[in-house]
C-alpha atoms as a PDB file:
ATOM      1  CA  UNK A   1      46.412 -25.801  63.312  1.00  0.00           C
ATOM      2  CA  UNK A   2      43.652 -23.084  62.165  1.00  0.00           C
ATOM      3  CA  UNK A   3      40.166 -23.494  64.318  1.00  0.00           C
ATOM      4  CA  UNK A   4      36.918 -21.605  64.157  1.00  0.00           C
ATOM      5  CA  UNK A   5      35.141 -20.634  67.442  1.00  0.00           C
ATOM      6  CA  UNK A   6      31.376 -20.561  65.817  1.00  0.00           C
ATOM      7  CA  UNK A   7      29.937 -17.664  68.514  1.00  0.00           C
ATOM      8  CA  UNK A   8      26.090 -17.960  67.448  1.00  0.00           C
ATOM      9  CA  UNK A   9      23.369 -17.508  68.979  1.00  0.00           C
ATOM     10  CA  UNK A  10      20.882 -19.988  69.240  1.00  0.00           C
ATOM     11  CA  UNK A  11      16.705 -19.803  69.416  1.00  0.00           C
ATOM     12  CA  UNK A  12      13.828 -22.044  70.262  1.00  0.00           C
ATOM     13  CA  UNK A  13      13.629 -23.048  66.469  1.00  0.00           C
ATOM     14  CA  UNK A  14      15.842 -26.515  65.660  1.00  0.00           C
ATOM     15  CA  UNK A  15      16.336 -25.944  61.854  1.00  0.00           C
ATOM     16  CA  UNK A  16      17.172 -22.734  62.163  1.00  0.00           C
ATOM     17  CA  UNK A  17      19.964 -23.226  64.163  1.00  0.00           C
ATOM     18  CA  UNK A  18      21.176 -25.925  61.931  1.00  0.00           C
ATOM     19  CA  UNK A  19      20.940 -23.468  59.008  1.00  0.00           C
ATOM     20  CA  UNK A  20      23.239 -20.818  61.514  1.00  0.00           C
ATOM     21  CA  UNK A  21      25.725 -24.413  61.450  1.00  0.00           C
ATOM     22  CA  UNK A  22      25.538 -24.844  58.015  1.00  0.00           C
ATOM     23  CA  UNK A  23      26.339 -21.192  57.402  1.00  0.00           C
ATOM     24  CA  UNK A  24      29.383 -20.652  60.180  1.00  0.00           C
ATOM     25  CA  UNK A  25      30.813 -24.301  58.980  1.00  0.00           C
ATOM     26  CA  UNK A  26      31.061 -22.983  55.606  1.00  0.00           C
ATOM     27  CA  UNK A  27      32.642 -20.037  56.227  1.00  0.00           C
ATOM     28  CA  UNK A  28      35.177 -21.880  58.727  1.00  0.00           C
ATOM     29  CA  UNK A  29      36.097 -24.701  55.771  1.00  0.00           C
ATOM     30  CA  UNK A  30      37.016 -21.405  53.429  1.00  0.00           C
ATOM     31  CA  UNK A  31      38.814 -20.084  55.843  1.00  0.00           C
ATOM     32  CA  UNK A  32      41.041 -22.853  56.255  1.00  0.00           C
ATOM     33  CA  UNK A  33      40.032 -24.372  59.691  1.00  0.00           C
ATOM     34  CA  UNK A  34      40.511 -28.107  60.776  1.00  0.00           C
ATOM     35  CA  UNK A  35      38.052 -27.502  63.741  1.00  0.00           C
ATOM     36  CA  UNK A  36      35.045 -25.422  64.156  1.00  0.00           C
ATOM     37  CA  UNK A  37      33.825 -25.345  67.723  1.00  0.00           C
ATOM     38  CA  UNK A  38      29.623 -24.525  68.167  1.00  0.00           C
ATOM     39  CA  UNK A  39      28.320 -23.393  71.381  1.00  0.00           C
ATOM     40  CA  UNK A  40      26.625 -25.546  74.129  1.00  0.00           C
ATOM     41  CA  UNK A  41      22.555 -25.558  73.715  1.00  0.00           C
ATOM     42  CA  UNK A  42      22.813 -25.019  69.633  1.00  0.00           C
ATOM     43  CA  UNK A  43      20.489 -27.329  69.018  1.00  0.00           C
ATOM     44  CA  UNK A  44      17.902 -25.350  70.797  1.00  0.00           C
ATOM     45  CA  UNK A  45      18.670 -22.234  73.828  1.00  0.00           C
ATOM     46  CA  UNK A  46      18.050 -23.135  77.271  1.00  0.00           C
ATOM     47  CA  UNK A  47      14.897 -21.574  78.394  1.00  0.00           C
ATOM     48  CA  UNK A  48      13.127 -24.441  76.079  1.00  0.00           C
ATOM     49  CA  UNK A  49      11.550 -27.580  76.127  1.00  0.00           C
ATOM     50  CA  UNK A  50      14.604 -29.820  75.743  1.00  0.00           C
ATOM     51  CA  UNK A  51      12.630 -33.388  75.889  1.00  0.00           C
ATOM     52  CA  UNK A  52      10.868 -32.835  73.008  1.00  0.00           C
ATOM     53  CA  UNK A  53      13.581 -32.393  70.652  1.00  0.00           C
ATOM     54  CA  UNK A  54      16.068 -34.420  71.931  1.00  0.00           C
ATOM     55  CA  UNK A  55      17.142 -37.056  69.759  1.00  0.00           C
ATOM     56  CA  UNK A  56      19.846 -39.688  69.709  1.00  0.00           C
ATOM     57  CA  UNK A  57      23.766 -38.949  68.110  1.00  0.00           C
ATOM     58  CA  UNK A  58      22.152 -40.930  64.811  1.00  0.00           C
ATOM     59  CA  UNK A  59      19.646 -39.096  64.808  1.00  0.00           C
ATOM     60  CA  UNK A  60      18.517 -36.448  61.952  1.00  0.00           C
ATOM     61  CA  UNK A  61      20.052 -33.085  63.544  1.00  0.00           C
ATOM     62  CA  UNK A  62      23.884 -35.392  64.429  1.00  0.00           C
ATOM     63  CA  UNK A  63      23.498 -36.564  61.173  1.00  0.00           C
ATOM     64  CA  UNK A  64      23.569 -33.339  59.319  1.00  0.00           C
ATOM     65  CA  UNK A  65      26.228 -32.025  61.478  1.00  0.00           C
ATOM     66  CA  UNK A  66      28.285 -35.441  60.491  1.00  0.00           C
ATOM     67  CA  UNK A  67      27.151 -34.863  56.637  1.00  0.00           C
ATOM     68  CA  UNK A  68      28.808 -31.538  57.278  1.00  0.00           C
ATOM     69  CA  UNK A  69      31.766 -32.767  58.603  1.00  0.00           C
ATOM     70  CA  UNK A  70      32.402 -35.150  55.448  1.00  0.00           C
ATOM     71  CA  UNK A  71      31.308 -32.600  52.673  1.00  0.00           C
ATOM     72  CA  UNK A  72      33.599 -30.265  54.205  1.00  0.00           C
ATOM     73  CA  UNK A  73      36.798 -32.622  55.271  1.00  0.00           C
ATOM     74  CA  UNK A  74      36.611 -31.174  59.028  1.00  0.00           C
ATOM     75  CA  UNK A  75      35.711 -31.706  62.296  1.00  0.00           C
ATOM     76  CA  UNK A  76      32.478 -29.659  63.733  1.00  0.00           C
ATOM     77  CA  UNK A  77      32.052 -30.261  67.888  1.00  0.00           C
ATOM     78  CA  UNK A  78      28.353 -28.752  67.871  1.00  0.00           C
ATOM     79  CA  UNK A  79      25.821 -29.092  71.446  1.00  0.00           C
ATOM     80  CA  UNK A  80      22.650 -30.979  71.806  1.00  0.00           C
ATOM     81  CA  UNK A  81      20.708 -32.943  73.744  1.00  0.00           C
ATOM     82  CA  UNK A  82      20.609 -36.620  73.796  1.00  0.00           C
ATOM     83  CA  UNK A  83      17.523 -38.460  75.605  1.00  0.00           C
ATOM     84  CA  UNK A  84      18.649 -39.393  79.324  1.00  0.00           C
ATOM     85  CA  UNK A  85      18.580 -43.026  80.232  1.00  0.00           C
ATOM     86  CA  UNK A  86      17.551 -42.697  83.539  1.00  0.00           C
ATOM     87  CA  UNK A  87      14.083 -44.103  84.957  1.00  0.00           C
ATOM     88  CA  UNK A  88      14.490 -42.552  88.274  1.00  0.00           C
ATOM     89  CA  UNK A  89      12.290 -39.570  87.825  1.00  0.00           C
ATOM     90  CA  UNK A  90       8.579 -39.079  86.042  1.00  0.00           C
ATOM     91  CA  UNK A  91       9.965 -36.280  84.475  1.00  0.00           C
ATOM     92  CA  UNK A  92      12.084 -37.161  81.173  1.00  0.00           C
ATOM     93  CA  UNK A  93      15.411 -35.846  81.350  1.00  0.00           C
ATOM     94  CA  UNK A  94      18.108 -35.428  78.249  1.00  0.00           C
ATOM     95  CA  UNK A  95      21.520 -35.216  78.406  1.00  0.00           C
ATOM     96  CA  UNK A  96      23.425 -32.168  77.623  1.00  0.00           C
ATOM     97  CA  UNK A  97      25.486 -33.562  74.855  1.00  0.00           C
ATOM     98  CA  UNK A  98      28.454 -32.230  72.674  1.00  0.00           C
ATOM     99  CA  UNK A  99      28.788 -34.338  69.361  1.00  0.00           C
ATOM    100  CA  UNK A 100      31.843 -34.245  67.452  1.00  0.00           C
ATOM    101  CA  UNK A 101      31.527 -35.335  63.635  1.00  0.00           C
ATOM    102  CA  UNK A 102      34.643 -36.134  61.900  1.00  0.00           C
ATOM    103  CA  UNK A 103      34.704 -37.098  58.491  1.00  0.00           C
ATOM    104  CA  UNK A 104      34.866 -40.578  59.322  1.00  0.00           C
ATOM    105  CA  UNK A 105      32.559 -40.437  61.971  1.00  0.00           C
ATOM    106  CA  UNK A 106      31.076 -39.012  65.215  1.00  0.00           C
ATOM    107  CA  UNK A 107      31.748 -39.611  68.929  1.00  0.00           C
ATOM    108  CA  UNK A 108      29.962 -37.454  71.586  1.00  0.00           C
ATOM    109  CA  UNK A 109      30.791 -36.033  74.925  1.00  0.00           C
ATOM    110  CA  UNK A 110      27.749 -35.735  77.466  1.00  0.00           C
ATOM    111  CA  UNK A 111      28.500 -32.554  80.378  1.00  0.00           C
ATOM    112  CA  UNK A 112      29.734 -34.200  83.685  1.00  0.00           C
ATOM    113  CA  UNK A 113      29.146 -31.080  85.988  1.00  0.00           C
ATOM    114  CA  UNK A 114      25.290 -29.659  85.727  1.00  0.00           C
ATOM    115  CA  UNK A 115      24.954 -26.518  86.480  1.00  0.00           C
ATOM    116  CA  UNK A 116      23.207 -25.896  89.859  1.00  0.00           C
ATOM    117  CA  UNK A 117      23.931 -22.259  90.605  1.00  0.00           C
ATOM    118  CA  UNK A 118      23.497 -19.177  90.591  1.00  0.00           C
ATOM    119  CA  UNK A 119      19.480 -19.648  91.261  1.00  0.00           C
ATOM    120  CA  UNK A 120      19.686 -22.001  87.849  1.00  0.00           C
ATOM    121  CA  UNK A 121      19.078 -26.235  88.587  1.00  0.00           C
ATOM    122  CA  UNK A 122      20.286 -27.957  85.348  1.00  0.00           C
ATOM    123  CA  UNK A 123      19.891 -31.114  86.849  1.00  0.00           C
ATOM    124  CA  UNK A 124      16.102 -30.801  87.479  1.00  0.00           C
ATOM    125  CA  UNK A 125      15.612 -31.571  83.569  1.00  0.00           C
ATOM    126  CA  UNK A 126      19.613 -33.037  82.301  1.00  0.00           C
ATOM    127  CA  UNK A 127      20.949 -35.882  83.498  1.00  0.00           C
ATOM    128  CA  UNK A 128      24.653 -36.331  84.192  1.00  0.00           C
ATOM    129  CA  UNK A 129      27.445 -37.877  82.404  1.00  0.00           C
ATOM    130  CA  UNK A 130      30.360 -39.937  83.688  1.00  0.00           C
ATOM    131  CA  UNK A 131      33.030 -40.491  80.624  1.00  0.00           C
ATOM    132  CA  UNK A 132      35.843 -37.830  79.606  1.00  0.00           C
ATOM    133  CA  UNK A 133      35.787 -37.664  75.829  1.00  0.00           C
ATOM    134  CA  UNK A 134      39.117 -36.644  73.429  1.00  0.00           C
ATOM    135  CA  UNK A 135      39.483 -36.995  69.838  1.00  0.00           C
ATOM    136  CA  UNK A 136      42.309 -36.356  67.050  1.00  0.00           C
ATOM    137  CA  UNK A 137      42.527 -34.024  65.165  1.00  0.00           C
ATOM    138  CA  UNK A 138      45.019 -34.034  61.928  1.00  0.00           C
ATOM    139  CA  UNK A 139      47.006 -35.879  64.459  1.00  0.00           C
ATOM    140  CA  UNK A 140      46.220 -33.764  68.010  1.00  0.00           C
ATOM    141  CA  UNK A 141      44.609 -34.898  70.786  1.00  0.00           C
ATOM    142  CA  UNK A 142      41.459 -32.727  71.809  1.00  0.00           C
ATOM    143  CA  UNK A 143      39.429 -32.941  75.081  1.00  0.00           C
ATOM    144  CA  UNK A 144      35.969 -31.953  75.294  1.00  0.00           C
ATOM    145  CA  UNK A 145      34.261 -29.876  78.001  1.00  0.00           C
ATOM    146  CA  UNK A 146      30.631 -28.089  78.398  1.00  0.00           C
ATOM    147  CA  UNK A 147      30.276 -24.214  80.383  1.00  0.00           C
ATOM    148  CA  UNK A 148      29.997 -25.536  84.009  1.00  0.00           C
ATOM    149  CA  UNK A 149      32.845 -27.590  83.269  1.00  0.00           C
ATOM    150  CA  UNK A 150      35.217 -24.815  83.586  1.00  0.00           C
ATOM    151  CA  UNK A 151      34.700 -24.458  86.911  1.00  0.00           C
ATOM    152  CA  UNK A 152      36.343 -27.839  87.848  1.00  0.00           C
ATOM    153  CA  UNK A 153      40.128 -27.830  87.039  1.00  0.00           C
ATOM    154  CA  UNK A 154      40.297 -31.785  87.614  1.00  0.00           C
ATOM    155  CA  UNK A 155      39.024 -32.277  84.368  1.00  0.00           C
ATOM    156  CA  UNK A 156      41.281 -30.170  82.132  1.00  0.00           C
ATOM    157  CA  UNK A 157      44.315 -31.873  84.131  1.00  0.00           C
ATOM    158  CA  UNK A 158      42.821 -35.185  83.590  1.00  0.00           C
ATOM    159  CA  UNK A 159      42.607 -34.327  79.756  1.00  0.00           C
ATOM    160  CA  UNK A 160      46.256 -32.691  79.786  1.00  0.00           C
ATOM    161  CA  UNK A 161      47.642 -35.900  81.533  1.00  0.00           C
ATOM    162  CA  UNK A 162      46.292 -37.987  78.875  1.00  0.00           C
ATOM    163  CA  UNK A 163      48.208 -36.141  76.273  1.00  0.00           C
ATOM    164  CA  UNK A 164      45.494 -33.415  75.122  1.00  0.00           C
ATOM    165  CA  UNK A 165      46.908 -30.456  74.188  1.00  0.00           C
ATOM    166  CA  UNK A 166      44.376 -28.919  73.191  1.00  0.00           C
ATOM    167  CA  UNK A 167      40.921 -28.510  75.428  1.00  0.00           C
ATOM    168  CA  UNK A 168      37.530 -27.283  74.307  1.00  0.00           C
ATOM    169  CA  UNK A 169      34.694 -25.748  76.370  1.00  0.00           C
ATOM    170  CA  UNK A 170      31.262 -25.465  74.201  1.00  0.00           C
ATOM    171  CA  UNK A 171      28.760 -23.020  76.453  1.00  0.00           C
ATOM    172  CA  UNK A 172      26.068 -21.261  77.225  1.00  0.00           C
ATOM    173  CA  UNK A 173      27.271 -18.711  80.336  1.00  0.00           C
ATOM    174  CA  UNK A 174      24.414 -17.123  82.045  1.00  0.00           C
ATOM    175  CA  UNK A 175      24.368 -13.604  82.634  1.00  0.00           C
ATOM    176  CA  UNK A 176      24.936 -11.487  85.554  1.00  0.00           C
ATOM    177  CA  UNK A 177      27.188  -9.085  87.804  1.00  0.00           C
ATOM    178  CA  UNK A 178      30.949  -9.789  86.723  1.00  0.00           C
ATOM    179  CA  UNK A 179      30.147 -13.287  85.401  1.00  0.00           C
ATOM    180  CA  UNK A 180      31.756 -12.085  81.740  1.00  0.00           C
ATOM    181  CA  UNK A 181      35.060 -11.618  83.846  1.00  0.00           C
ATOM    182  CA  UNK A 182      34.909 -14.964  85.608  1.00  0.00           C
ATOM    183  CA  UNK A 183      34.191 -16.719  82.015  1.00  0.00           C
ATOM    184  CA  UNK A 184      37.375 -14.900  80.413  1.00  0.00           C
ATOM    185  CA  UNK A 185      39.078 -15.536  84.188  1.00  0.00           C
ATOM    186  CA  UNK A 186      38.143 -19.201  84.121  1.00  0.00           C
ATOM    187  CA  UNK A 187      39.096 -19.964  80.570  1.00  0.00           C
ATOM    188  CA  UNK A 188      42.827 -18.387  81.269  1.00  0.00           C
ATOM    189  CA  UNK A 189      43.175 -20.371  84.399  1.00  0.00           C
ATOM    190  CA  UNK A 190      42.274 -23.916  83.507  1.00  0.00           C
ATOM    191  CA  UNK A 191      44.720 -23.228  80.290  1.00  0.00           C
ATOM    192  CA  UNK A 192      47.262 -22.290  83.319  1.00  0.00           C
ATOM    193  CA  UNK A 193      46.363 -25.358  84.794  1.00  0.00           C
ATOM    194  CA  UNK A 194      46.636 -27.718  82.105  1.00  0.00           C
ATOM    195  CA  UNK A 195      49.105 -25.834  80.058  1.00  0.00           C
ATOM    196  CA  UNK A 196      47.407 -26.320  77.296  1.00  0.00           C
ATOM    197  CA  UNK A 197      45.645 -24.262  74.300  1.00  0.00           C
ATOM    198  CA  UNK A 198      42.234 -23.547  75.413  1.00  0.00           C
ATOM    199  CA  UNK A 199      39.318 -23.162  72.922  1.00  0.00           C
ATOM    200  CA  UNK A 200      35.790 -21.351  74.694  1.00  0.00           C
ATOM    201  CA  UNK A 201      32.962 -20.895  72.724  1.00  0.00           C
ATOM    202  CA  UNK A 202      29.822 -19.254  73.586  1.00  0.00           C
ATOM    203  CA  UNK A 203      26.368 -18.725  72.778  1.00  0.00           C
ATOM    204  CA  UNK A 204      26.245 -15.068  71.669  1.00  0.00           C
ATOM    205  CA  UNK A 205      24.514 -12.188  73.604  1.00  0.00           C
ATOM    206  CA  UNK A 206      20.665 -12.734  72.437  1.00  0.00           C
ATOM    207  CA  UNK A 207      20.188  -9.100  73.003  1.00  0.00           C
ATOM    208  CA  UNK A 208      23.017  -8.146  70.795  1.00  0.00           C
ATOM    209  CA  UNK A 209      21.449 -10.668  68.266  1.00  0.00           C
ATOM    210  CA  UNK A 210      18.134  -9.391  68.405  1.00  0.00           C
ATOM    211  CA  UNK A 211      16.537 -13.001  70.086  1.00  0.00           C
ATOM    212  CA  UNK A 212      14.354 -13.155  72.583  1.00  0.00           C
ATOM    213  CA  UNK A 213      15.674 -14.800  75.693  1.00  0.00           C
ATOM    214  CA  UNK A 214      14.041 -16.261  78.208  1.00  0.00           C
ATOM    215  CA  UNK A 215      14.644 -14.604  81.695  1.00  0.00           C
ATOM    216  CA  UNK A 216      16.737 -16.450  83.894  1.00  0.00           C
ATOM    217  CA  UNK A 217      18.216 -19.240  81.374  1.00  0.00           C
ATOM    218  CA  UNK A 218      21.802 -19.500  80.738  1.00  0.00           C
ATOM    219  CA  UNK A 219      21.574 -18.259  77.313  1.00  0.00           C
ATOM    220  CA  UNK A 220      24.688 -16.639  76.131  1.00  0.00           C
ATOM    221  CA  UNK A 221      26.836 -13.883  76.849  1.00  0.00           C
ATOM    222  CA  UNK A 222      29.258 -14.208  74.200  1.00  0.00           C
ATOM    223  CA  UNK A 223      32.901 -13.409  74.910  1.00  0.00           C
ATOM    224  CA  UNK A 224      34.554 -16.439  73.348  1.00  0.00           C
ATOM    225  CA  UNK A 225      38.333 -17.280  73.419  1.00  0.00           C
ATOM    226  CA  UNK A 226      41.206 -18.420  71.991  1.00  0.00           C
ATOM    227  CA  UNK A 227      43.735 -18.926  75.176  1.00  0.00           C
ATOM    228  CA  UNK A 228      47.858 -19.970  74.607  1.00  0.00           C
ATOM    229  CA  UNK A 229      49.006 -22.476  77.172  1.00  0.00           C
ATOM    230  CA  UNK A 230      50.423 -19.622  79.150  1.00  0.00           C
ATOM    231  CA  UNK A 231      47.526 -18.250  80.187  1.00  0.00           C
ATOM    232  CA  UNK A 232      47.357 -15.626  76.984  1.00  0.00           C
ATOM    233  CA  UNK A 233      44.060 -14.599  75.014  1.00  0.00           C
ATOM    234  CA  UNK A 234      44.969 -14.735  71.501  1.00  0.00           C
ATOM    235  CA  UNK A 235      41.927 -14.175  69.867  1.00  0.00           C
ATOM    236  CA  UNK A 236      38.513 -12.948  71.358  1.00  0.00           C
ATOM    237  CA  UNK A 237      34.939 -12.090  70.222  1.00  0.00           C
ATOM    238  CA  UNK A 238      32.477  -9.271  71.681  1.00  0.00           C
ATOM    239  CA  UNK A 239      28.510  -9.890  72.398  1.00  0.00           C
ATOM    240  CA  UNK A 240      27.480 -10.055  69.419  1.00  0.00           C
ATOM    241  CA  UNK A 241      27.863 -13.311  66.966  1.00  0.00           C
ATOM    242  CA  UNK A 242      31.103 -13.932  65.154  1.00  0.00           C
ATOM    243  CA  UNK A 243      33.044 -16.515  63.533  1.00  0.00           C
ATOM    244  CA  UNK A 244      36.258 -16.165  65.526  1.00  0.00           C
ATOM    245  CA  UNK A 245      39.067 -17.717  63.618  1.00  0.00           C
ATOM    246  CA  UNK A 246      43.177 -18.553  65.198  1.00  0.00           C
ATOM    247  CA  UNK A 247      45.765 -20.224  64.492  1.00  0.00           C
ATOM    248  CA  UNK A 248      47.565 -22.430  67.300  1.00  0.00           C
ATOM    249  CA  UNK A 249      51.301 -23.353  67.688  1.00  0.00           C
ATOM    250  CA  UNK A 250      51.075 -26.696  68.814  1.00  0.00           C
ATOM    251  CA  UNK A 251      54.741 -26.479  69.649  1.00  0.00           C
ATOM    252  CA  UNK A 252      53.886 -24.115  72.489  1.00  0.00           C
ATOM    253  CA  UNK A 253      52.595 -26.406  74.877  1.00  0.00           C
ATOM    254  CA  UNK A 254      55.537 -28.713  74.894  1.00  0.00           C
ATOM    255  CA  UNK A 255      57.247 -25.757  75.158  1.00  0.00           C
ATOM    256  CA  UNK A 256      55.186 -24.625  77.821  1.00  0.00           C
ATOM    257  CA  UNK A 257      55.532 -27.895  79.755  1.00  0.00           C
ATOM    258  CA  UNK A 258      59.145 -28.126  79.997  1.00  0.00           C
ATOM    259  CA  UNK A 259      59.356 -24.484  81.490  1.00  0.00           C
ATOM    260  CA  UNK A 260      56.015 -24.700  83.786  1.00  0.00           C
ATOM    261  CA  UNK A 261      55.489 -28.402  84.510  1.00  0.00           C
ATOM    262  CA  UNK A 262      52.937 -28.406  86.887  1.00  0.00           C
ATOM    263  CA  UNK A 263      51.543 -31.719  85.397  1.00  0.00           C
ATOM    264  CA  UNK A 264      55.104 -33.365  86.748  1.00  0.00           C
ATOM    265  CA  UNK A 265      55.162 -31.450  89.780  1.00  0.00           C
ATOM    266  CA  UNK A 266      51.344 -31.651  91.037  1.00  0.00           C
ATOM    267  CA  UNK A 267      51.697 -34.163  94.449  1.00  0.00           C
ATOM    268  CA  UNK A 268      47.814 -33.838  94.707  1.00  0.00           C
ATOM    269  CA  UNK A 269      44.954 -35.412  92.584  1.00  0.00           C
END
């Protein structure tokens, strides 16, 4: 299976970020890829009013992604934000959202673990989500994960155990001291984990990209990778935005899980 890791990087401006999908999702369908995987916070960078723009998965912006999907014969996982349904608060929140359009349709995956760290409260403006989220693809189950998600190696078991083999994480990583190497670190460990292939996609540097970030977001630090079920990088971007494209033997993680089967041998959970 060919996929596309789609390593943009995102502004305040809605349509143009949907022109930077129309562009990358183009250039993935010529280049022969069955998946093309968009960063967390495409729809707009963190830093942003999110409220205001969020809109519901039939909404204009999922429905150009899903007219993309069909004109091109792919699938195109892209983030968002969804309006929250909580009442709780006076403050609207959204939910951080990761829509996957398929030709013959579009599911969506909203981020289970907000990121409250590192002097960053995600959860003062996103609300939560509960449900795991896999799809097939040309016949290959595909589990979907957002950034902070990484950190929580529950999840890509859970997906593993439920026959994905392959596992993507769409994010944003903030910036700071050795938090590149904990993104590359992370990625290669949860693969370990769930011996799976392991598809992370970032939102590019913005200083590499000539944006304007604001301070203190989570707004990219590119670095995105294509990891084997054994815990090897096959393909990796830099800072700046890429299309990152790989090809993955599906045969390697049954492979893999005969020879390492931590799945069979785990006595925890």
């Amino acid at each position: 299976m060919r996929i596309a890791l789609a390593q943009i990087c995102a502004t305040r401006e809605v349509e143009d970020n949907l022109e930077q999908v129309r562009t990358r999702v183009a250039e993935a369908a010529k280049g022969g890829a069955r998946l093309v995987v968009f960063p967390e916070a495409t729809m707009r960078a963190f830093g942003h009013n999110l409220d205001s723009i969020a809109e519901p998965v039939d909404g204009p912006f999922a429905q150009a992604i899903a007219d993309l999907a069909r004109t091109h014969d792919l699938t195109v996982a892209v983030g968002l934000f969804t309006p929250g349904g909580s009442t709780e608060s006076d403050r609207p929140k959204v939910r951080n959202t990761l829509l996957v359009a398929q030709p013959d349709g579009v599911r969506h995956y909203d981020k289970i673990h907000l990121y409250d760290a590192f002097g960053f409260a995600e959860s003062d403006t996103v609300e939560a989500g509960a449900e795991e989220l896999r799809v097939m693809v040309d016949g290959v189950s595909i589990g979907m994960t957002i950034c902070y998600d990484i950190r929580f190696p529950q999840l890509f078991i859970n997906h593993a155990r439920a026959g994905a083999q392959v596992i993507v994480v769409a994010a944003s990583w903030g910036a700071g001291p050795e938090k590149i190497e904990q993104w590359q670190l992370l990625a290669r460990a949860r693969a370990l984990d769930s011996t799976s292939w392991v598809l992370a996609c970032g939102q590019a540097d913005p200083q590499s990209a000539g944006v304007e970030a604001k301070q203190g977001a989570p707004t990219g630090v590119g670095h995105s990778l294509v990891v084997s079920p054994t815990g090897r990088v096959i393909a990796s971007a830099g800072a700046a935005p890429q299309l990152l494209l790989a090809d993955l033997d599906l045969d390697l993680v049954a492979q893999t899980r005969r020879t390492l089967p931590v799945l069979d041998n785990a006595r925890l959970s």
